[in-house]
N, C-alpha and C. Protein backbone atom coordinates (compact mmCIF):
# COMPACT_ATOMS: atom_id res chain seq x y z
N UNK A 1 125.90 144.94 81.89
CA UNK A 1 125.77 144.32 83.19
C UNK A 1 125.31 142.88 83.03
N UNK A 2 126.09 142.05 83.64
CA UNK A 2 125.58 140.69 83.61
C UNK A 2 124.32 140.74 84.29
N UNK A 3 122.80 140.01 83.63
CA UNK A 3 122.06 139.59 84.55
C UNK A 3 122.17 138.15 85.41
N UNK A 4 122.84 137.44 84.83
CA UNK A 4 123.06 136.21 85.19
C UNK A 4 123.61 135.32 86.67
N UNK A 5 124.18 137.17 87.02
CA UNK A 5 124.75 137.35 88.25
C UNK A 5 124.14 136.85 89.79
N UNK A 6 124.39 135.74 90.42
CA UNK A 6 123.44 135.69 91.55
C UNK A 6 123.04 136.94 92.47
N UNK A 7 121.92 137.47 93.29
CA UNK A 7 121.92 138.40 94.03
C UNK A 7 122.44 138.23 95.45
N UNK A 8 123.19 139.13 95.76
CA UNK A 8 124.04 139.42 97.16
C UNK A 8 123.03 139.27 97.92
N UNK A 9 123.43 138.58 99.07
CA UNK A 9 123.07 138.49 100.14
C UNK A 9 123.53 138.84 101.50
N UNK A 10 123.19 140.12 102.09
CA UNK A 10 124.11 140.32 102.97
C UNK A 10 123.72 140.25 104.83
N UNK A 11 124.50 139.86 105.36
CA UNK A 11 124.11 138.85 106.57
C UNK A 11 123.72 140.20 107.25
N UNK A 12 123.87 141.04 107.53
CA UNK A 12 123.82 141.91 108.14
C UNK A 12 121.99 142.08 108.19
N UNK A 13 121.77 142.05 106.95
CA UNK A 13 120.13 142.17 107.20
C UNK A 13 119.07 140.59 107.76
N UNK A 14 120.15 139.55 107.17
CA UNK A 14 119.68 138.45 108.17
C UNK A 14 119.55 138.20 109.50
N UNK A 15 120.37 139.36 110.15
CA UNK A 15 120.08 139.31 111.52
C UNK A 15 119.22 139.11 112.32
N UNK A 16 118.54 140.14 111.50
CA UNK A 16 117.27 140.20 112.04
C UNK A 16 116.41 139.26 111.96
N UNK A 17 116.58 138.28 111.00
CA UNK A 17 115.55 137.48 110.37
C UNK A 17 115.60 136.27 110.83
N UNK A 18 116.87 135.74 111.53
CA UNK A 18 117.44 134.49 111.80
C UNK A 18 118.34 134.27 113.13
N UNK A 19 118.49 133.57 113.59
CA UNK A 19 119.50 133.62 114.84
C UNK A 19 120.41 132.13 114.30
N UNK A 20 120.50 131.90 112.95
CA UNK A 20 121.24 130.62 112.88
C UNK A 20 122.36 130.85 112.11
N UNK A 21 122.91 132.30 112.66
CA UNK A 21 124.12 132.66 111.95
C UNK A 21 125.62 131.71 113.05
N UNK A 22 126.87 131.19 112.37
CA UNK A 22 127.70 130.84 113.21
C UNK A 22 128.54 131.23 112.72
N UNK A 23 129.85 131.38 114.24
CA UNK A 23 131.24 132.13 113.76
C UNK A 23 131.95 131.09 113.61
N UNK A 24 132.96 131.10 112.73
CA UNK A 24 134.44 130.36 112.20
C UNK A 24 135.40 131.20 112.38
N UNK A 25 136.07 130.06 113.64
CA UNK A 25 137.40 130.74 114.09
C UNK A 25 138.63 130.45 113.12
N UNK A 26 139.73 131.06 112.69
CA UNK A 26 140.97 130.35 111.87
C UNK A 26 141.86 130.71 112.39
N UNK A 27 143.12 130.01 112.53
CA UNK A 27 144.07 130.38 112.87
C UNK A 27 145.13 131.37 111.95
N UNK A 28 144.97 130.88 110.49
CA UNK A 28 146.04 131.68 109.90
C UNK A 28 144.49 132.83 108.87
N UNK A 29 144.80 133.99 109.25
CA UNK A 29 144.11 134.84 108.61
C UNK A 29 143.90 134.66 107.10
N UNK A 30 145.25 134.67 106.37
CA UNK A 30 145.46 134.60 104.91
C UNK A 30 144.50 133.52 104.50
N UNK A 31 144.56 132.21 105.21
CA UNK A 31 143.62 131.63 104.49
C UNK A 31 141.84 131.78 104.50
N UNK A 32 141.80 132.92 105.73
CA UNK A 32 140.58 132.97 105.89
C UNK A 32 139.41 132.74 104.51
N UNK A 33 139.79 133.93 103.46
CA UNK A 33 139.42 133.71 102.32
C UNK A 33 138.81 132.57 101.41
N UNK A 34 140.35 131.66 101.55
CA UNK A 34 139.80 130.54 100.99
C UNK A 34 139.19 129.62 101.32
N UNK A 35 138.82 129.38 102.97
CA UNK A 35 137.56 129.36 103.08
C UNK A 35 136.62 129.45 103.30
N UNK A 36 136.18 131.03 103.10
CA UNK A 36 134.96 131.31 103.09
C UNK A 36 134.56 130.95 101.55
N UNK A 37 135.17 130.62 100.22
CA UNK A 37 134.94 130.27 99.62
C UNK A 37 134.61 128.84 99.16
N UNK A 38 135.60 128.15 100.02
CA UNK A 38 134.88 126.90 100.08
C UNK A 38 133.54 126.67 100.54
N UNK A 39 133.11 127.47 101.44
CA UNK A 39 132.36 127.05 102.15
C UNK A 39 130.98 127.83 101.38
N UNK A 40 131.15 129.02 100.37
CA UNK A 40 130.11 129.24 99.57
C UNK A 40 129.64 128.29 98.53
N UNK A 41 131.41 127.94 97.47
CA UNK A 41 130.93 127.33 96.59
C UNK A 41 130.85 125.82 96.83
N UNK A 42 131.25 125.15 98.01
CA UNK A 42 130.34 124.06 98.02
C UNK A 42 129.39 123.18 98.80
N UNK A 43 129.20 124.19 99.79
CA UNK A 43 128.05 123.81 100.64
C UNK A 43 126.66 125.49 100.24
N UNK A 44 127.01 126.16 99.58
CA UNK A 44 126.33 127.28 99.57
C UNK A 44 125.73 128.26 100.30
N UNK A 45 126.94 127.97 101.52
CA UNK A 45 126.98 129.15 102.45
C UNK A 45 126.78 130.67 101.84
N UNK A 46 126.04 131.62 102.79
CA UNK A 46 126.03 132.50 102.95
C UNK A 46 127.30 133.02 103.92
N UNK A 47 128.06 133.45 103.45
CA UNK A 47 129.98 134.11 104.27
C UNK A 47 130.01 135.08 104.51
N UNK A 48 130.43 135.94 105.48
CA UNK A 48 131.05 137.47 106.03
C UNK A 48 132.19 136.92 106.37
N UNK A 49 133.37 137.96 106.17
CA UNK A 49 134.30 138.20 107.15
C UNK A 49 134.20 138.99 108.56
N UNK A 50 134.07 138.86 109.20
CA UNK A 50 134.18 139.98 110.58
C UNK A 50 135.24 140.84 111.02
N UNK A 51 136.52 139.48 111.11
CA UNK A 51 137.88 140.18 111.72
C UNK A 51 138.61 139.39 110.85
N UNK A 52 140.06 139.92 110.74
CA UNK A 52 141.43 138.79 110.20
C UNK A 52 140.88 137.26 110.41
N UNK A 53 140.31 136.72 111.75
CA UNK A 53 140.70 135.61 111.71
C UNK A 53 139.09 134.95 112.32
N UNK A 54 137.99 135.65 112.14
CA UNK A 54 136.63 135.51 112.06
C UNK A 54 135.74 135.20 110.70
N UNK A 55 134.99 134.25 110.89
CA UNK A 55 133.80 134.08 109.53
C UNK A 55 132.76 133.98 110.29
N UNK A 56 131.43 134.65 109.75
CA UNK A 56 130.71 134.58 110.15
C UNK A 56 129.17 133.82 109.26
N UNK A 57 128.96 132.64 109.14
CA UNK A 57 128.49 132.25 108.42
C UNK A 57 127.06 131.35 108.41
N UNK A 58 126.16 130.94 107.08
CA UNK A 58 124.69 130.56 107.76
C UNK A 58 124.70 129.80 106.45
N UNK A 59 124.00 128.46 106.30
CA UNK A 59 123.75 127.52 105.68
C UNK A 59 122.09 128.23 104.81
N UNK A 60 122.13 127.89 103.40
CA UNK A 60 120.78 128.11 103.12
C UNK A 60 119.92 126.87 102.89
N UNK A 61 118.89 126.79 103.38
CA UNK A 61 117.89 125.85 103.79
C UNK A 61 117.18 125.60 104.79
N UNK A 62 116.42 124.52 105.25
CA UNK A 62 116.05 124.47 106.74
C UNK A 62 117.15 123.61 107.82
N UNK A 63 117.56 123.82 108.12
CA UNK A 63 118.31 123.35 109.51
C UNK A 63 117.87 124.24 110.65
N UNK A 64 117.83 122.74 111.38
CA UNK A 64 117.94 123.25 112.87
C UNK A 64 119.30 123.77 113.64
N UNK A 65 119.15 124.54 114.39
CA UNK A 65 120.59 125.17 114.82
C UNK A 65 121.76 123.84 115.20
N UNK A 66 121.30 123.33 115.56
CA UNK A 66 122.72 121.63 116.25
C UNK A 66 123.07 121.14 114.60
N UNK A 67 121.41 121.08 113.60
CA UNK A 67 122.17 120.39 112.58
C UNK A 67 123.43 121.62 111.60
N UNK A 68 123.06 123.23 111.81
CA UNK A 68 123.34 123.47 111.07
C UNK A 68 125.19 123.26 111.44
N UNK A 69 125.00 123.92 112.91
CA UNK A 69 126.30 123.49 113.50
C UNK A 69 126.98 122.38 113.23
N UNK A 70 126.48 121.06 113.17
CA UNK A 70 127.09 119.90 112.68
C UNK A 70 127.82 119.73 111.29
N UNK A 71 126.30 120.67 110.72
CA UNK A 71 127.11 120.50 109.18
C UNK A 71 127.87 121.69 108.87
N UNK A 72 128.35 122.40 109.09
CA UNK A 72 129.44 123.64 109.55
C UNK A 72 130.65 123.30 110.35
N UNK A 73 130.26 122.02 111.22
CA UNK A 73 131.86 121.49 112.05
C UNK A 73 132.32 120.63 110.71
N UNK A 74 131.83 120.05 110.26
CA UNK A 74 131.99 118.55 109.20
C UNK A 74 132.54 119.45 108.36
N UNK A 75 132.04 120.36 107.79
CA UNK A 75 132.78 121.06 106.27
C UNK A 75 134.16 121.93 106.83
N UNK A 76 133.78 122.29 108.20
CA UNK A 76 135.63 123.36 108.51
C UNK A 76 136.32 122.27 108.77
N UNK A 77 136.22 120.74 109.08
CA UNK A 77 137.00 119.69 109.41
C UNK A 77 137.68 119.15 108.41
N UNK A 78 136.48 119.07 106.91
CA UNK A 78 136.73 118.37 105.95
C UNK A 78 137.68 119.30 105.15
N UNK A 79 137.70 120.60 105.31
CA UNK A 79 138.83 121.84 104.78
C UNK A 79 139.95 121.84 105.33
N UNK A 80 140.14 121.99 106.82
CA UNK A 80 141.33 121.91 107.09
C UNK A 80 141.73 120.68 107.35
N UNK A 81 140.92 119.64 106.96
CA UNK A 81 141.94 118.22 106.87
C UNK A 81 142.84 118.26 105.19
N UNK A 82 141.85 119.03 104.94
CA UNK A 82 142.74 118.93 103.45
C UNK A 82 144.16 119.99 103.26
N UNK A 83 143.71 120.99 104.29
CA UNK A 83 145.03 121.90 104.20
C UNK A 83 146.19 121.19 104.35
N UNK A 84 145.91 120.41 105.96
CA UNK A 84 146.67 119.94 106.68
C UNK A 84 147.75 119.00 105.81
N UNK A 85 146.72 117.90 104.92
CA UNK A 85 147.79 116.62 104.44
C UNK A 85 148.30 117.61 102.90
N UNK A 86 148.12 118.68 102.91
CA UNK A 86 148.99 119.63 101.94
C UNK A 86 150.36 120.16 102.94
N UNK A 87 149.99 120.18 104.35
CA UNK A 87 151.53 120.37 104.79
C UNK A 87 151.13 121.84 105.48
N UNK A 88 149.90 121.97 105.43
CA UNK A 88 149.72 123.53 106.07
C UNK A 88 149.41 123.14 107.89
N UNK A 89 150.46 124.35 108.12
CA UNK A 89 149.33 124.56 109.67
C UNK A 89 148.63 125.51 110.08
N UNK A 90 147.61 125.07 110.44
CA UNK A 90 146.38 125.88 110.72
C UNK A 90 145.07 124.94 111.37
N UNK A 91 144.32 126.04 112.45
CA UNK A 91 143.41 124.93 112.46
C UNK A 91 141.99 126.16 112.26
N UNK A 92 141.22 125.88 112.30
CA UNK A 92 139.80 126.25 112.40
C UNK A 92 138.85 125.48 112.86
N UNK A 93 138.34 126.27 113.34
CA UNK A 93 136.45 125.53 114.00
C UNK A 93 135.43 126.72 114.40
N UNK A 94 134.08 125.88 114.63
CA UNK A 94 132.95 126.58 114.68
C UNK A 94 133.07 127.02 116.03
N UNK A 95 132.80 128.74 116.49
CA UNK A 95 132.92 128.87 117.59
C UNK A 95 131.54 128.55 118.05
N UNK A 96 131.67 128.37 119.26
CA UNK A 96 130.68 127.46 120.74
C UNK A 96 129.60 128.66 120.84
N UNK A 97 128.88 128.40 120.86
CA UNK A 97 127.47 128.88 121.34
C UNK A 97 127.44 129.90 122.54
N UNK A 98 127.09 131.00 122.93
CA UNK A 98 126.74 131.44 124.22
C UNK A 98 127.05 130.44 125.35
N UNK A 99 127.82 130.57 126.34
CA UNK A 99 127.81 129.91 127.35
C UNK A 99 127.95 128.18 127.60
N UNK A 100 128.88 127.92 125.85
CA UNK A 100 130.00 126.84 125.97
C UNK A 100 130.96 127.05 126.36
N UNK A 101 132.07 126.55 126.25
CA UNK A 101 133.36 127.10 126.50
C UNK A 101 133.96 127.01 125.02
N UNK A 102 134.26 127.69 124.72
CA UNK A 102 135.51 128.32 123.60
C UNK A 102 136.65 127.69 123.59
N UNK A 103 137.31 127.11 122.83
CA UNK A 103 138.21 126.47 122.24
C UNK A 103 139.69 127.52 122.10
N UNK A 104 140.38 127.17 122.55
CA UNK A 104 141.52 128.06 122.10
C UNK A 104 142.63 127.87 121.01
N UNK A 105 142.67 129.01 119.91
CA UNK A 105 143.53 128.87 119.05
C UNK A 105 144.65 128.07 119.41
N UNK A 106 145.41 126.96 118.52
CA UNK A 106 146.63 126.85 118.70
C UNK A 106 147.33 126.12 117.49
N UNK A 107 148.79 126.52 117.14
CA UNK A 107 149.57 126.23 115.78
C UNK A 107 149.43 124.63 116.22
N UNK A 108 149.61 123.76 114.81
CA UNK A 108 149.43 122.48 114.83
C UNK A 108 150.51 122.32 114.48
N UNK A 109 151.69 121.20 114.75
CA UNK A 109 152.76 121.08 114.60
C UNK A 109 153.24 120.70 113.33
């Protein structure tokens, strides 16, 4: 057994512990994956999947909820800008808070 292995962290028990969990909406499921991995290995998110086209995710450190949100819009922006000038369509973003209004999926041309 590797010890070297980082220990799992699973959001489910952060629930309880935190309310600065946020969802990531995507449009194309398949890529969901890749980035929830971006978003581990280089901001060092803590990632769930929820649904096909849900992430559910939490920054480790201190942030305040607006900053963590900020820095969670900036990194799904800075990902799918990069999909994008690869020729992909898709969009993603951080879903809205309780009693924003919600953004609606849509294919980017």
């Amino acid at each position: 057994m590797n010890n070297d292995a980082a220990p799992t962290v699973h959001l489910r028990s952060m629930r309880r512990r935190t309310a600065r969990l946020m969802r990531i909406r995507i449009s194309d499921h398949a890529k969901a994956a890749a980035l929830a991995r971006f978003l581990q290995d280089d901001a060092g998110a803590v990632v769930e999947r929820l649904t096909p086209h849900e992430l559910e995710a939490t920054l480790m450190g201190s942030y305040r909820p607006s900053a963590m949100r900020a820095e969670l819009e900036r990194l799904v922006a800075e990902w799918t800008a990069d999909r994008r000038a690869d020729g992909e369509r898709l969009t993603a973003h951080v879903v809205p808070a309780a009693g924003e209004a919600r953004p609606r999926l849509r294919s980017v041309p």
